[in-house]
Protein backbone atom coordinates (compact mmCIF):
# COMPACT_ATOMS: atom_id res chain seq x y z
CA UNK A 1 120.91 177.11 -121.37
CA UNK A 2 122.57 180.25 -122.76
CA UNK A 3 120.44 182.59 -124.69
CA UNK A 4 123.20 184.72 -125.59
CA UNK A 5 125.03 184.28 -129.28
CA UNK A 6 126.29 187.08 -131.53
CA UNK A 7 126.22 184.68 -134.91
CA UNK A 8 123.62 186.33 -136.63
CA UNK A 9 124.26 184.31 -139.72
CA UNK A 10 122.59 181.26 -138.42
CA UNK A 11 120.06 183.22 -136.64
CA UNK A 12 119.05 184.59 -140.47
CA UNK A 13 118.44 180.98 -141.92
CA UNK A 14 115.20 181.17 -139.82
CA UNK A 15 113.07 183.52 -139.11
CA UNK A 16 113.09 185.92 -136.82
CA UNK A 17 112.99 189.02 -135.02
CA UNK A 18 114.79 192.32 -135.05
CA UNK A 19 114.44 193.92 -132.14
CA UNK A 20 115.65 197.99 -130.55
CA UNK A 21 114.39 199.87 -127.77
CA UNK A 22 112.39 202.98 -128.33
CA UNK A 23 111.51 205.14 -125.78
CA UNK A 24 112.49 202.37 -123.23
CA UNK A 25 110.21 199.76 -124.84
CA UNK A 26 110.70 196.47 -126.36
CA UNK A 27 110.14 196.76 -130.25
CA UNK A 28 110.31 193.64 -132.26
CA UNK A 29 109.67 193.70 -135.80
CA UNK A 30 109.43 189.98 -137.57
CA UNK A 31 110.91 188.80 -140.88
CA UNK A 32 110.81 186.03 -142.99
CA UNK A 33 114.38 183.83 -143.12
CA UNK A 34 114.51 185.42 -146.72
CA UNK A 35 114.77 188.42 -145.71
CA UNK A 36 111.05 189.45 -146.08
CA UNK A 37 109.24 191.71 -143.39
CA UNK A 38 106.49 190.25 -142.17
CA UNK A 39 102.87 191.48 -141.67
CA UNK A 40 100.59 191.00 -138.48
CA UNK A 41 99.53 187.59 -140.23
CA UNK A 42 103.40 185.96 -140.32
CA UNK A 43 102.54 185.30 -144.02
CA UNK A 44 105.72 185.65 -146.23
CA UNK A 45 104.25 186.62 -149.76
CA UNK A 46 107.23 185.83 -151.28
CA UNK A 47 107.70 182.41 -150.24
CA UNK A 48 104.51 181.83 -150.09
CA UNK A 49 104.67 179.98 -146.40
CA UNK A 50 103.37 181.39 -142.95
CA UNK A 51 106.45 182.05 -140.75
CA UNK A 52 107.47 181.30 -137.21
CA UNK A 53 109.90 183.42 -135.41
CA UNK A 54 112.00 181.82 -132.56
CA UNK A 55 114.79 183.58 -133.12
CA UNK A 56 115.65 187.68 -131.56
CA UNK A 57 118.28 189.29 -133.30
CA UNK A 58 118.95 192.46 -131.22
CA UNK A 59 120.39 195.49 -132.03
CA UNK A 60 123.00 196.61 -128.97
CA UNK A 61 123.57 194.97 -126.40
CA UNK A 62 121.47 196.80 -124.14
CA UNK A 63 118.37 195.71 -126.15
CA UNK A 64 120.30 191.78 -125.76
CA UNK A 65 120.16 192.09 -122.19
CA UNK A 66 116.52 193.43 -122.08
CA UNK A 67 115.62 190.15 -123.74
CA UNK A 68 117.50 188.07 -122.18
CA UNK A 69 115.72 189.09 -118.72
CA UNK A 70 112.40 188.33 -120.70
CA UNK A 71 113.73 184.90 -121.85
CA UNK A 72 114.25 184.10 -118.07
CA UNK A 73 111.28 185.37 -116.26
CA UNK A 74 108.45 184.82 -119.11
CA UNK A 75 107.55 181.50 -119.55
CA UNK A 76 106.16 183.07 -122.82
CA UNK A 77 109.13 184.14 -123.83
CA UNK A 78 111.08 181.04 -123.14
CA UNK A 79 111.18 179.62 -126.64
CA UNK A 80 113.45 182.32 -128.06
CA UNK A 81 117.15 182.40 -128.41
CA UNK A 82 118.77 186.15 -128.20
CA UNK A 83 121.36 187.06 -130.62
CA UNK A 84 123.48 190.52 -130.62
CA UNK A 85 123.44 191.68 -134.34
CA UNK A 86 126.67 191.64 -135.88
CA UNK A 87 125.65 194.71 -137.68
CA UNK A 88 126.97 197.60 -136.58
């Protein structure tokens, strides 16, 4: 199974993830498929739905590759698919 996609358009029709390093840590930061960040509680306010992010959408391809070793090794992390952002 390959983790790795850069089609971020298809990625944002869920929701999701954005994800960067900081200071050499993993920071993922959820939003609604609309667009919407999302609080502690996954609730979108705006579409009035609780959300469920599956999808990582990650800014370099350093952060992509910091993932991807998470999506193999962490049977927790195992349900998500990795996308570079097409955003530069």
């Amino acid at each position: 199974m390959d983790s790795k996609q850069t089609n971020t358009d298809k990625a944002r029709r869920r929701d999701y993830y954005r994800a960067h390093l900081e200071d050499d840590e993993l920071i993922m930061t959820p939003f609604c498929a609309c667009g919407n960040l999302l609080n502690d509680d996954y609730y979108c306010e705006k579409c009035n739905r609780h959300c469920r992010c599956y999808e990582i959408i990650c800014e370099d391809s350093t952060t992509l590759e910091r993932v991807q070793a998470y999506i193999r090794n962490s049977p927790q992390f195992s349900v998500y698919k990795a996308y570079l952002s097409n955003q530069g």
